[in-house]
Protein backbone atom coordinates (compact mmCIF):
# COMPACT_ATOMS: atom_id res chain seq x y z
CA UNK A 1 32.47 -4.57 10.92
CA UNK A 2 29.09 -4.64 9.27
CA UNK A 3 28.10 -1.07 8.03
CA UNK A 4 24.86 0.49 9.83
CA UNK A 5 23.13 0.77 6.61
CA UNK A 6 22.95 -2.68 6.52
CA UNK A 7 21.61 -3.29 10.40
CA UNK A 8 17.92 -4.05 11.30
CA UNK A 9 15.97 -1.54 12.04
CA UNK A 10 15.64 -3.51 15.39
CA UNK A 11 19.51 -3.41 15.86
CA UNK A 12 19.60 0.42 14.42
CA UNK A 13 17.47 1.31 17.41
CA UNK A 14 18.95 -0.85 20.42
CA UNK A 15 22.65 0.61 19.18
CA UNK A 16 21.37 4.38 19.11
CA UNK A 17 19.50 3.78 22.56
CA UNK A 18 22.55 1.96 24.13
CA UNK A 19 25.37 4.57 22.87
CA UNK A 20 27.28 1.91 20.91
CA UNK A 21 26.77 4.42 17.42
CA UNK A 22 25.12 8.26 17.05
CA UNK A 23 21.69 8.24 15.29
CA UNK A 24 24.06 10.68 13.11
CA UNK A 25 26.05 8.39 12.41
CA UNK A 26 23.40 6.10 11.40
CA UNK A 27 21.66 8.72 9.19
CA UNK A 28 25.07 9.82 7.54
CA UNK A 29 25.95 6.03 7.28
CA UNK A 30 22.33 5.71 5.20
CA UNK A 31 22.74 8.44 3.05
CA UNK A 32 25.98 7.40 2.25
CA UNK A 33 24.33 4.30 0.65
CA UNK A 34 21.81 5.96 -0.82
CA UNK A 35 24.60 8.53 -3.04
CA UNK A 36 25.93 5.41 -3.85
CA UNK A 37 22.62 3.35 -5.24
CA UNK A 38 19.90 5.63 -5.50
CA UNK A 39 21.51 7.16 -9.09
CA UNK A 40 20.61 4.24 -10.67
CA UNK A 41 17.72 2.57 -8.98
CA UNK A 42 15.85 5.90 -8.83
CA UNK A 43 13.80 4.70 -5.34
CA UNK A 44 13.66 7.62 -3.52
CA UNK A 45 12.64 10.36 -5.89
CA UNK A 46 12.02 13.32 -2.80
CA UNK A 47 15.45 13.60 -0.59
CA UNK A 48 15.34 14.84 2.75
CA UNK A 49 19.11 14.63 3.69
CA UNK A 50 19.06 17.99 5.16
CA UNK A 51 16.09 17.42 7.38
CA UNK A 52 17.70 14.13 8.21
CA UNK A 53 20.69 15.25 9.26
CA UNK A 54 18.61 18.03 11.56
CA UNK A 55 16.89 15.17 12.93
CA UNK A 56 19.84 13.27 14.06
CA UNK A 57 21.41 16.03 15.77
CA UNK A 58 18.21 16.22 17.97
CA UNK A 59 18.21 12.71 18.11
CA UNK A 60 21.01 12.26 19.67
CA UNK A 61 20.71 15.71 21.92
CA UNK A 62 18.16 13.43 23.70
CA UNK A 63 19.96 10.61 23.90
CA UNK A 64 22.37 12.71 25.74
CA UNK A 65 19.79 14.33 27.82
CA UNK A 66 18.58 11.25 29.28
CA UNK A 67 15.13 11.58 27.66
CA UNK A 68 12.32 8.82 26.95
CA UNK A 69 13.10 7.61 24.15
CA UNK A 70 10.51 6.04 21.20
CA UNK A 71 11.02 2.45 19.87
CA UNK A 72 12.31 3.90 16.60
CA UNK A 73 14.13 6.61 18.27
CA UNK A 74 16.94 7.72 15.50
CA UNK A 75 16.03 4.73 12.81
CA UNK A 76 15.61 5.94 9.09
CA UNK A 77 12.55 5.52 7.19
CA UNK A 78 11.13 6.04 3.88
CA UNK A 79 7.59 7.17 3.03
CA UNK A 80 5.76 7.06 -0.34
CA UNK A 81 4.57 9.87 -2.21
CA UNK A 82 0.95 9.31 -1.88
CA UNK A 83 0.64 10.05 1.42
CA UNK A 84 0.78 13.31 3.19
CA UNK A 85 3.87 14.37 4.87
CA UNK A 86 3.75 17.89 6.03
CA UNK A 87 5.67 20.61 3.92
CA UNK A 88 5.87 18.10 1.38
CA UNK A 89 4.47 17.30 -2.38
CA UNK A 90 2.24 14.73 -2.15
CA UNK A 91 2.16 13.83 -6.11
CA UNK A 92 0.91 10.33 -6.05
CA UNK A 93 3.29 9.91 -9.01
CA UNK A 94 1.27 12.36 -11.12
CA UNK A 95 2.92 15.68 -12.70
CA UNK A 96 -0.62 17.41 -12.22
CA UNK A 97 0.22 17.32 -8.40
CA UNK A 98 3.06 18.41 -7.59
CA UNK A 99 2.14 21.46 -6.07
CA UNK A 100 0.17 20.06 -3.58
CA UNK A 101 1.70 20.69 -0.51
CA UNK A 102 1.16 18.37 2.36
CA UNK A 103 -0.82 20.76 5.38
CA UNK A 104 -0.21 18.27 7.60
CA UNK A 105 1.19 14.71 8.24
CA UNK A 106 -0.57 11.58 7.61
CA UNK A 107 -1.29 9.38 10.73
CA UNK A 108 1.10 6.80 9.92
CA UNK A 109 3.84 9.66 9.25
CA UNK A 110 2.91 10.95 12.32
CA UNK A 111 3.26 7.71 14.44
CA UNK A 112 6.56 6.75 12.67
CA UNK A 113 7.62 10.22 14.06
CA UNK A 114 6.08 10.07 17.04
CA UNK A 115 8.53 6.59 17.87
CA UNK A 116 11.36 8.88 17.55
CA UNK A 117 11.80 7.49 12.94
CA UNK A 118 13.80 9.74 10.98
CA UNK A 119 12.79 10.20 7.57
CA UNK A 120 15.65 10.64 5.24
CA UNK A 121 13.27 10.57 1.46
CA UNK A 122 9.90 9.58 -0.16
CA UNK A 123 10.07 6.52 -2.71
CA UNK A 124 8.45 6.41 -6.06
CA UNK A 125 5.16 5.38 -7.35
CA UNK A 126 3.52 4.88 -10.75
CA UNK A 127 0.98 7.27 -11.57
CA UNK A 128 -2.20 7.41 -9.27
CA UNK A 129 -0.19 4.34 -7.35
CA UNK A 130 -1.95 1.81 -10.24
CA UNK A 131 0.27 -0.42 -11.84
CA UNK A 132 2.13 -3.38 -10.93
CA UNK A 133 5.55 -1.32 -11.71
CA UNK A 134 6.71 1.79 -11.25
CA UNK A 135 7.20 4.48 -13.64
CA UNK A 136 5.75 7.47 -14.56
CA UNK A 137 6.97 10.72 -16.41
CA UNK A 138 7.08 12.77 -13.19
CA UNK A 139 10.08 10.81 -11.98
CA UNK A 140 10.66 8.36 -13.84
CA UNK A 141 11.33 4.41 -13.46
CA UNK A 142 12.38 2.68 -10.31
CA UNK A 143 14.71 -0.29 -10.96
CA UNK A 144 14.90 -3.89 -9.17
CA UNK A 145 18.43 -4.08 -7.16
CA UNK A 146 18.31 -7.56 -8.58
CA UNK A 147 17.94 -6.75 -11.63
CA UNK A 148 17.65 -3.61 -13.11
CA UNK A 149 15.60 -4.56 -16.53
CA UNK A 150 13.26 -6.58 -13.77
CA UNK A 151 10.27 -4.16 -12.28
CA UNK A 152 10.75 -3.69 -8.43
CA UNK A 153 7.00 -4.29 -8.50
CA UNK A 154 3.96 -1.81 -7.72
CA UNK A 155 3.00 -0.06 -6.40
CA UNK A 156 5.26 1.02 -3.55
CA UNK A 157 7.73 -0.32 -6.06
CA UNK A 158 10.41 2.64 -4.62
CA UNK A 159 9.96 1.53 -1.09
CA UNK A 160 10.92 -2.06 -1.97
CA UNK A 161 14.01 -1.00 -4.10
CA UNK A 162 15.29 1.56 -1.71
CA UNK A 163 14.88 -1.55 0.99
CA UNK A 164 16.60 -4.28 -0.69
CA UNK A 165 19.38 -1.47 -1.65
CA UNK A 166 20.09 -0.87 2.03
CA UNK A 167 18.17 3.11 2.13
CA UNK A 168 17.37 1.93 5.53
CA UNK A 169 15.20 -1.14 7.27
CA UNK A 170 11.56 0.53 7.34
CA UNK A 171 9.50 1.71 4.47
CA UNK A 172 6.53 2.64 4.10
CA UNK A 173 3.90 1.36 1.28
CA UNK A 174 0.36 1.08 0.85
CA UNK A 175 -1.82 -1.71 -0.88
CA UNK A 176 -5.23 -1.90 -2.79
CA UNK A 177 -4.49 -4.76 -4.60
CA UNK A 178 -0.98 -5.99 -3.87
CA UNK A 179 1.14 -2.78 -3.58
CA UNK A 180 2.91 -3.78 -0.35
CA UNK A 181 2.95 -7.82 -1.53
CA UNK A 182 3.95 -7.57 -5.20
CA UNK A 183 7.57 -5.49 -4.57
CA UNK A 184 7.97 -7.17 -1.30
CA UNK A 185 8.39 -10.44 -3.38
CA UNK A 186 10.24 -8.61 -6.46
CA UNK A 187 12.32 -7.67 -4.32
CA UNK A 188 13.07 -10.46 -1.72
CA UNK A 189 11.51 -8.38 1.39
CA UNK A 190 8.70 -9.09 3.90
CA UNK A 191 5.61 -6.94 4.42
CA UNK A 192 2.27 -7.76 5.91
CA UNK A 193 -0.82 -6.05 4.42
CA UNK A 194 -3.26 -5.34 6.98
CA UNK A 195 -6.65 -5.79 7.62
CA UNK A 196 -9.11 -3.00 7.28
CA UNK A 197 -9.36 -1.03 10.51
CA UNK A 198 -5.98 -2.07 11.63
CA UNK A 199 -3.27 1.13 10.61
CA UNK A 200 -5.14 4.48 10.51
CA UNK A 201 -5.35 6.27 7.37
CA UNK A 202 -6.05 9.68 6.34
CA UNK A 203 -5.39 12.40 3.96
CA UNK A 204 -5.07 15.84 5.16
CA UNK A 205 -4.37 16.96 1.24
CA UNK A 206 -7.39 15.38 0.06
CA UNK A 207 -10.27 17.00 -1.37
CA UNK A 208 -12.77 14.45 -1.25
CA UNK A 209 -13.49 11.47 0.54
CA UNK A 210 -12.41 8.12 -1.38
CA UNK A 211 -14.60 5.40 -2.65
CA UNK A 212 -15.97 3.30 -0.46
CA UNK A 213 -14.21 -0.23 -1.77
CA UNK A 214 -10.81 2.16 -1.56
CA UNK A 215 -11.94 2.56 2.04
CA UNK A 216 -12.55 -1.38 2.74
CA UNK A 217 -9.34 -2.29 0.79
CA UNK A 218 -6.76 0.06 0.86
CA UNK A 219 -4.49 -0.72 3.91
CA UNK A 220 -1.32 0.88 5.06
CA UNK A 221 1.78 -0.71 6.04
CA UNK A 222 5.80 -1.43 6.19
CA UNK A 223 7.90 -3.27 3.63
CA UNK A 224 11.53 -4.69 5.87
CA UNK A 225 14.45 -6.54 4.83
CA UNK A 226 13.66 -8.69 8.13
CA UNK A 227 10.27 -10.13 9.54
CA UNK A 228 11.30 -8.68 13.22
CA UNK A 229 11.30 -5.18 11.39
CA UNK A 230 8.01 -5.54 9.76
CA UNK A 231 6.63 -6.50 13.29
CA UNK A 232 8.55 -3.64 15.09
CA UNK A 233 6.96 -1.26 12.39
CA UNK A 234 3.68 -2.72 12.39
CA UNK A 235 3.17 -1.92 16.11
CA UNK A 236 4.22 1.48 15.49
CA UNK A 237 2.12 2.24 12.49
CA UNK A 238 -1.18 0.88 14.59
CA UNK A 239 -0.94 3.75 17.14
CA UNK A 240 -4.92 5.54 16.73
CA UNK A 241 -5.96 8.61 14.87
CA UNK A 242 -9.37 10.25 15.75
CA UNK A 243 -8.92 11.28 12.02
CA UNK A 244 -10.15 7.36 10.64
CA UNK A 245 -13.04 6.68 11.74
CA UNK A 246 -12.70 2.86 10.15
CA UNK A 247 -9.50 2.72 13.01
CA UNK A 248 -9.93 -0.07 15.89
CA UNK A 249 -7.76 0.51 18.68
CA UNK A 250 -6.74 -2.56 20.00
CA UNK A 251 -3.42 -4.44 21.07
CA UNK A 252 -1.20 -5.96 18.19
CA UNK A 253 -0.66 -9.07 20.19
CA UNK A 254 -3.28 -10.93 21.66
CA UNK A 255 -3.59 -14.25 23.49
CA UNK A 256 -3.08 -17.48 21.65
CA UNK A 257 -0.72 -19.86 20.35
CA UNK A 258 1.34 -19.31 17.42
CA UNK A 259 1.64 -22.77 16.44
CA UNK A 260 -1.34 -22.56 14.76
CA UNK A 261 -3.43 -24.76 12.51
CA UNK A 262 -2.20 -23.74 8.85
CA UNK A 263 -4.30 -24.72 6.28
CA UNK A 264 -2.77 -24.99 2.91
CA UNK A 265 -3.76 -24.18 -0.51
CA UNK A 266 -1.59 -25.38 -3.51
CA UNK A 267 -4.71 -24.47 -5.97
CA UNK A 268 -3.70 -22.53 -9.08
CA UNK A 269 -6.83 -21.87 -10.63
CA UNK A 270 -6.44 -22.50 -13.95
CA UNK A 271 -2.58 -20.50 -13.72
CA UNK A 272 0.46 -22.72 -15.04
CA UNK A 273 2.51 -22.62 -11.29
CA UNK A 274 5.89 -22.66 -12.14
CA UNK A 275 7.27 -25.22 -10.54
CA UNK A 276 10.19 -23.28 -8.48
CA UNK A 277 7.30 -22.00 -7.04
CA UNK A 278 5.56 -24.66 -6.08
CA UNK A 279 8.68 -26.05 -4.44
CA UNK A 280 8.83 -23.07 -2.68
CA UNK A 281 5.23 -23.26 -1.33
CA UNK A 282 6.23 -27.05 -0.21
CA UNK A 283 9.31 -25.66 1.53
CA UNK A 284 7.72 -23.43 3.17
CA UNK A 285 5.01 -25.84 4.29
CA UNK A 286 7.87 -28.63 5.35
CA UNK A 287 9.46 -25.68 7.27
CA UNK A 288 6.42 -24.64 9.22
CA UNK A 289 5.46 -27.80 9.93
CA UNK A 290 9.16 -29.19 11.35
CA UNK A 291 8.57 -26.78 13.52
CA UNK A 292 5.33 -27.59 14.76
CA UNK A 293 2.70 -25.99 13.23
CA UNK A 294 -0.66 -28.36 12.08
CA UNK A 295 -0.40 -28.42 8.19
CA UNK A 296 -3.50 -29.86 6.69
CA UNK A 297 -3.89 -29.34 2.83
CA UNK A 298 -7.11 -28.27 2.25
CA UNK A 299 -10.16 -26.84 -0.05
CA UNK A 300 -10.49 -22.89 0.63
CA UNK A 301 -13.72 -20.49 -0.09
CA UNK A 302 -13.21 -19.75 -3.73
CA UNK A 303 -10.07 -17.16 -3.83
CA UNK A 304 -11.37 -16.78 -7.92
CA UNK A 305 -14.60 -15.11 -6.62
CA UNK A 306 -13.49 -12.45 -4.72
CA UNK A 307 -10.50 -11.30 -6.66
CA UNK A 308 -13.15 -11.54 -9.88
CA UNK A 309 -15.32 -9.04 -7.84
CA UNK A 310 -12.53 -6.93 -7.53
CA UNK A 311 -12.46 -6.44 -10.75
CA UNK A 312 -15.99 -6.03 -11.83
CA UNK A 313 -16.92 -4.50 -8.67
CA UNK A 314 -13.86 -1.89 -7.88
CA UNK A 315 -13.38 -0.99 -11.59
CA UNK A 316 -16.88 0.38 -11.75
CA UNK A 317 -15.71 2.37 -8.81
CA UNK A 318 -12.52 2.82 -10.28
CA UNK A 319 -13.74 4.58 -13.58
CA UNK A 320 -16.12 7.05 -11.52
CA UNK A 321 -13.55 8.40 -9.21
CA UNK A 322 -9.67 7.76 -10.93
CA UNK A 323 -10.80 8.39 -14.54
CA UNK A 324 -11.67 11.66 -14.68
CA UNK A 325 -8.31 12.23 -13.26
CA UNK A 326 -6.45 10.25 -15.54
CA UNK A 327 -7.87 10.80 -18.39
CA UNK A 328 -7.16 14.58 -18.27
CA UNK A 329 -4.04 14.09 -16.34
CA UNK A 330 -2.28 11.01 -17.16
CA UNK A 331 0.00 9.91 -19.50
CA UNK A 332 -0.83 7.33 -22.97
CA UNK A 333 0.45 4.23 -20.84
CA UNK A 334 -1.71 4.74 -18.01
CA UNK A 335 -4.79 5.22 -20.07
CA UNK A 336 -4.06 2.08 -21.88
CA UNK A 337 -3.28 0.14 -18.70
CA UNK A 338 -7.05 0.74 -17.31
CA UNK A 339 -8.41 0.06 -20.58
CA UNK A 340 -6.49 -2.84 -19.85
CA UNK A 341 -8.06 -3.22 -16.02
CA UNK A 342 -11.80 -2.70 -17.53
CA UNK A 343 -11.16 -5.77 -20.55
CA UNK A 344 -10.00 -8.33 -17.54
CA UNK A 345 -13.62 -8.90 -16.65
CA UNK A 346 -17.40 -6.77 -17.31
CA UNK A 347 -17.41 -4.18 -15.47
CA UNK A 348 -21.06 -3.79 -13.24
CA UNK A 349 -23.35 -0.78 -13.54
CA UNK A 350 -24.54 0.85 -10.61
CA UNK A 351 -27.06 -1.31 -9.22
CA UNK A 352 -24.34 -4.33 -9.48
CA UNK A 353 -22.23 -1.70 -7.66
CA UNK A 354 -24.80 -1.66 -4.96
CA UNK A 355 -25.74 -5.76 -5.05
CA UNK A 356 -21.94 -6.55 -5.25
CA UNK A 357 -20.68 -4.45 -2.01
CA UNK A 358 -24.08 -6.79 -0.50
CA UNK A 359 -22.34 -10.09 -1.78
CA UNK A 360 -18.93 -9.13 -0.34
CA UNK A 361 -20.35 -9.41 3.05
CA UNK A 362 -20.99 -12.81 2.47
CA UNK A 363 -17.49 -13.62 0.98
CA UNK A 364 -15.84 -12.26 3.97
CA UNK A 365 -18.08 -14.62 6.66
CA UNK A 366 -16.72 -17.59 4.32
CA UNK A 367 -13.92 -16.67 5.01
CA UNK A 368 -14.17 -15.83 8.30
CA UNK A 369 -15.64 -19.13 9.09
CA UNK A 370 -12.24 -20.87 7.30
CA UNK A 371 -10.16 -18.58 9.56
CA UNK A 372 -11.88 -19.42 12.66
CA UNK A 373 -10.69 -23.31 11.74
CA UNK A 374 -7.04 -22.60 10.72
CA UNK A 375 -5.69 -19.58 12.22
CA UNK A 376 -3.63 -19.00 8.99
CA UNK A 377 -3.91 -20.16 5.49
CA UNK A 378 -0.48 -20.50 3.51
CA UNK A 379 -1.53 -20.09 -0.08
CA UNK A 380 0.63 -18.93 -3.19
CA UNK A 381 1.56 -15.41 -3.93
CA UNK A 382 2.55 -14.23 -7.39
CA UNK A 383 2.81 -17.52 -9.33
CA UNK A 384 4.79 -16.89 -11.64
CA UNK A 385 8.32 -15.30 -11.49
CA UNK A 386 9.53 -11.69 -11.81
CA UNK A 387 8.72 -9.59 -14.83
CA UNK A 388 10.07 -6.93 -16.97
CA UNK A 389 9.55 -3.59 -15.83
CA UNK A 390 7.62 -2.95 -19.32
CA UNK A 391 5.02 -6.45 -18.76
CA UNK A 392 2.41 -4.45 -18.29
CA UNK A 393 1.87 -2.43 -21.59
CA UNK A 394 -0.03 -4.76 -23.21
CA UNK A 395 -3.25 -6.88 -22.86
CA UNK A 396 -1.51 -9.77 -22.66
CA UNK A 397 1.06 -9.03 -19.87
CA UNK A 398 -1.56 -7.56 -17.64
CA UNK A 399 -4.04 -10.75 -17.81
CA UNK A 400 -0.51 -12.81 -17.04
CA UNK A 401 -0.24 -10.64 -14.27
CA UNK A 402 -3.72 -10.48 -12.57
CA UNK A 403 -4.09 -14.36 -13.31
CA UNK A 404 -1.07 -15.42 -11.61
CA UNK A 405 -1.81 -13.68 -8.73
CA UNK A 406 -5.27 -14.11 -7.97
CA UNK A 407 -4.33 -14.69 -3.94
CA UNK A 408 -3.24 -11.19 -3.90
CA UNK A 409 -6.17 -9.07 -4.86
CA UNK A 410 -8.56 -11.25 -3.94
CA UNK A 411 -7.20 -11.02 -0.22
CA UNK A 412 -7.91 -7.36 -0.53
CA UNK A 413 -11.54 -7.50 -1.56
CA UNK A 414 -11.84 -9.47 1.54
CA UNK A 415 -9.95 -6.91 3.95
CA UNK A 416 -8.36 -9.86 5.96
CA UNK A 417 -4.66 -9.58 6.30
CA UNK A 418 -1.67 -11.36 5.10
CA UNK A 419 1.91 -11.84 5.02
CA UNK A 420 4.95 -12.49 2.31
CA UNK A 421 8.36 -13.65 3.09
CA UNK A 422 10.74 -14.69 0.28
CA UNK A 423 12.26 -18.28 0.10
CA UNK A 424 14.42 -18.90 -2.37
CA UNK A 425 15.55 -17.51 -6.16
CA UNK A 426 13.26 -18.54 -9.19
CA UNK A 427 14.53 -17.78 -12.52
CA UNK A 428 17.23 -15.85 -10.40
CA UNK A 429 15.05 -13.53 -9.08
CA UNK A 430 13.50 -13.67 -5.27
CA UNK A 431 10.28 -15.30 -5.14
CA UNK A 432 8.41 -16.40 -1.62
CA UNK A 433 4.96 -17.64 0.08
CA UNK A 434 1.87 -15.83 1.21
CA UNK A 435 0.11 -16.15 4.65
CA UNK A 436 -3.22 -15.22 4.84
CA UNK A 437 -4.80 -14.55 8.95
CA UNK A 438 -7.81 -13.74 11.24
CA UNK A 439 -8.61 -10.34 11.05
CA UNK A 440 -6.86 -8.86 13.83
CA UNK A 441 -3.87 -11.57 13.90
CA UNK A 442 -0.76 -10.14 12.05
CA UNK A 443 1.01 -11.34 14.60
CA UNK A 444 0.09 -14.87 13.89
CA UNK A 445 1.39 -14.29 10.43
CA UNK A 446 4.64 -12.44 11.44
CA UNK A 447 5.34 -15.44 13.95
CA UNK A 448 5.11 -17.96 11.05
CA UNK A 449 7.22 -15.66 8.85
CA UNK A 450 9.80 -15.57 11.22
CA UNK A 451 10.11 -19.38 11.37
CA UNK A 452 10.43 -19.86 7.37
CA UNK A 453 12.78 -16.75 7.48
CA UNK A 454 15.04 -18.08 10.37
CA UNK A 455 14.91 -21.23 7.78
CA UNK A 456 15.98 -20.00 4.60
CA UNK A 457 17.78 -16.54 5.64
CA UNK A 458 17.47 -12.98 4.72
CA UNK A 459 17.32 -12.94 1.11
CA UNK A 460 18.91 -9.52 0.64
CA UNK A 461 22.15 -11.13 2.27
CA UNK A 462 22.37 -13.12 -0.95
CA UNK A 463 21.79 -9.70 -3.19
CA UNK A 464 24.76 -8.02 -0.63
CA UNK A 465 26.97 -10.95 -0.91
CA UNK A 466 26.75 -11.31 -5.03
CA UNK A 467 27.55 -7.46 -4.67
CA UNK A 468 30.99 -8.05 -3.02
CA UNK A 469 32.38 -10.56 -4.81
């Protein structure tokens, strides 16, 4: 019998809803995994087993009771440490802020709990939630369940671990630059990042607004073992808040085909692809297309100009509003990483500030225009394969990092959304594709993932199966 640990959140909820298991049994069967895995891995670094267990029993009271039920009703979740759940530290991965005590959930907390999600722990982040791994001296390191001397990625780097252990289906991550899409693929997991206007965010802890670029880029979201999870999430984590005033409220699905035109990208800009990569970019086009999707190979809006705006643009931004705090706050290795972030390219002073947030808007009608044409764009992620969980400590491994994934950050700067599902091992560790959509169309992008998914298979299965044998 397979354990419920290891159940989709989809399944998790139809069994608690239909009496064939207890959401306390689900819970219990959760923690269980997490005694076993979590010593090592170090994903979720704030445990709620107590509350979780609370939450079960009332859970399951209304199951009993004959009461309405929410589409998550009795599923565990995660959430990340740099967002506000109430009566909870909200430390962003920083020692400095550990007192600060959430006053009140966080809108996507809030709708996760509002659809009935139980949440059993926060997951780690590095400090300030701005590296491509995660460590920092409050907690410590999170390790890759593939590979424990691999980084699970960053920065919702706990999230992905504590989903490809089996700490539950659903959890929570955020993304400014890759955060949901770099541990997704270190980890073998789908997510979808956003687009801007599309989960509402907000920050009852905070004490100041945040930049405006964090406004445009940062996105909220869910990181699954399975695409149908990141879709059943997705709608959840939509639901409005009054609170952001950047939230649409519109339908997740909306009329149209998903056998879309796909236009597809195979451009490395300058990068040396590694070729298991490639093949897996090729796969995932011959997949799509079998079944029935328009591929046409074709020449995209420079993806180089946006993600080199990012840098120049948002680090400008970036040393007005995180450096003060780091500087005083953080440790040596964070300070050196942004010196690292500011050598990548020259920074702009204020009046590029002002001119580049003017040439952005003109980046995002190229794109726009693209979009209109081919409903989705399949494009490389990370092109290179997994790293060490210490890459990033020098010069050197940061440029690797921000070259070889150009399509990730430069997706951000644009606020459309996209999509990764993993396809096959590289260098034994999970590597997969990126989908990039119409603003407004993550359902377009979740219906594609689900055909290359139903195609190659749910890569943690492989991770489970090696750890039987």
């Amino acid at each position: 019998m397979t354990p419920l640990w290891q159940l989709s959140a989809t399944d998790q909820a139809a069994g608690v809803r239909d009496g064939n298991f207890t959401a306390t049994a689900l819970v219990e069967s959760v923690l269980g995994r997490v005694a076993q895995k979590n010593p090592e891995l170090n994903a979720i670094v704030d445990p709620m087993e107590e509350q979780a267990l609370l939450a079960s029993g009332k859970a399951d009271n209304a199951v009993a009771s004959g009461e309405k039920l929410g589409p998550l009703h009795g599923v565990p979740v995660t959430i990340k440490v740099n967002v506000d759940t109430k009566g909870r530290p909200t430390t962003n991965g920083m020692e400095a802020f550990k007192d600060v005590i959430a006053p009140d959930n966080s809108p996507l907390v809030q709708n996760l709990l509002n659809a009935g999600a139980i949440i059993i722990g926060r997951t780690n982040t590095p400090e300030l939630s701005m590296r491509l791994t995660t460590d920092n001296p409050l907690y410590g390191l999170t390790r890759n369940p593939w590979n424990l001397e691999m980084s699970p990625g960053g920065s919702s780097g706990g999230a992905a671990a504590a989903a490809a252990a089996g700490f539950g289906a659903i959890h929570h991550g955020n993304d400014i630059a890759g955060s949901l899409r770099y541990p997704a693929t270190a980890c073998g997991l789908s997510t979808v990042k956003p687009g801007l206007g599309r989960v509402p965010a907000y920050l009852p802890s905070a004490k100041a607004e945040r930049g405006i670029l964090a406004q445009l880029m940062s996105v909220q979201g869910a990181i699954c073992r399975e695409v149908k999870d990141v879709r059943l999430a997705t709608q959840v984590l939509i639901g409005h808040d009054p609170r952001d005033p950047w939230h649409v409220p519109m339908p997740f699905s909306q009329p149209g085909s998903s056998l879309s035109k796909v236009g597809y990208c195979r451009e490395a800009h300058g990068y040396p692809i590694h070729e298991g990569i490639l093949a897996n970019l090729d796969r995932a086009a011959s997949i799509l297309e079998d079944a029935g999707y328009q591929i046409q190979e074709i020449e995209i809006p420079p993806i180089a100009e946006p993600a080199k705006a990012w840098l120049q643009v948002t680090n400008f931004e970036m040393k007005k509003t995180l450096e003060p705090v780091y500087k005083e706050h953080g440790s040596d290795i964070i300070n050196q990483i942004f010196g690292c972030y500011y050598k990548l390219e020259d920074m702009v002073d204020a009046e590029g500030y002002l001119f580049g947030l003017a040439e952005r808007t003109r980046m995002v009608r190229e794109w726009s225009l693209l979009l209109a044409d081919y409903p989705l764009v399949l494009t490389p992620f990370l092109m290179r394969p997994g790293y060490p969980s210490n890459f990033d400590e020098t010069f050197e491994g940061v440029k690797d990092l921000f070259d070889s994934s150009i399509y990730s950050y430069g997706v951000n700067y644009l606020g459309m959304p996209a999509g990764v599902v993993p396809v096959d091992l590289v260098d034994g560790l999970p590597s997969g594709i990126q989908l990039i959509g119409q603003k407004w169309r993550e359902d377009l992008i979740l219906d594609a993932m689900e055909v290359i998914e139903r195609a190659t298979g749910v890569m943690t299965q492989k991770l489970w199966d090696r750890e039987s044998d």
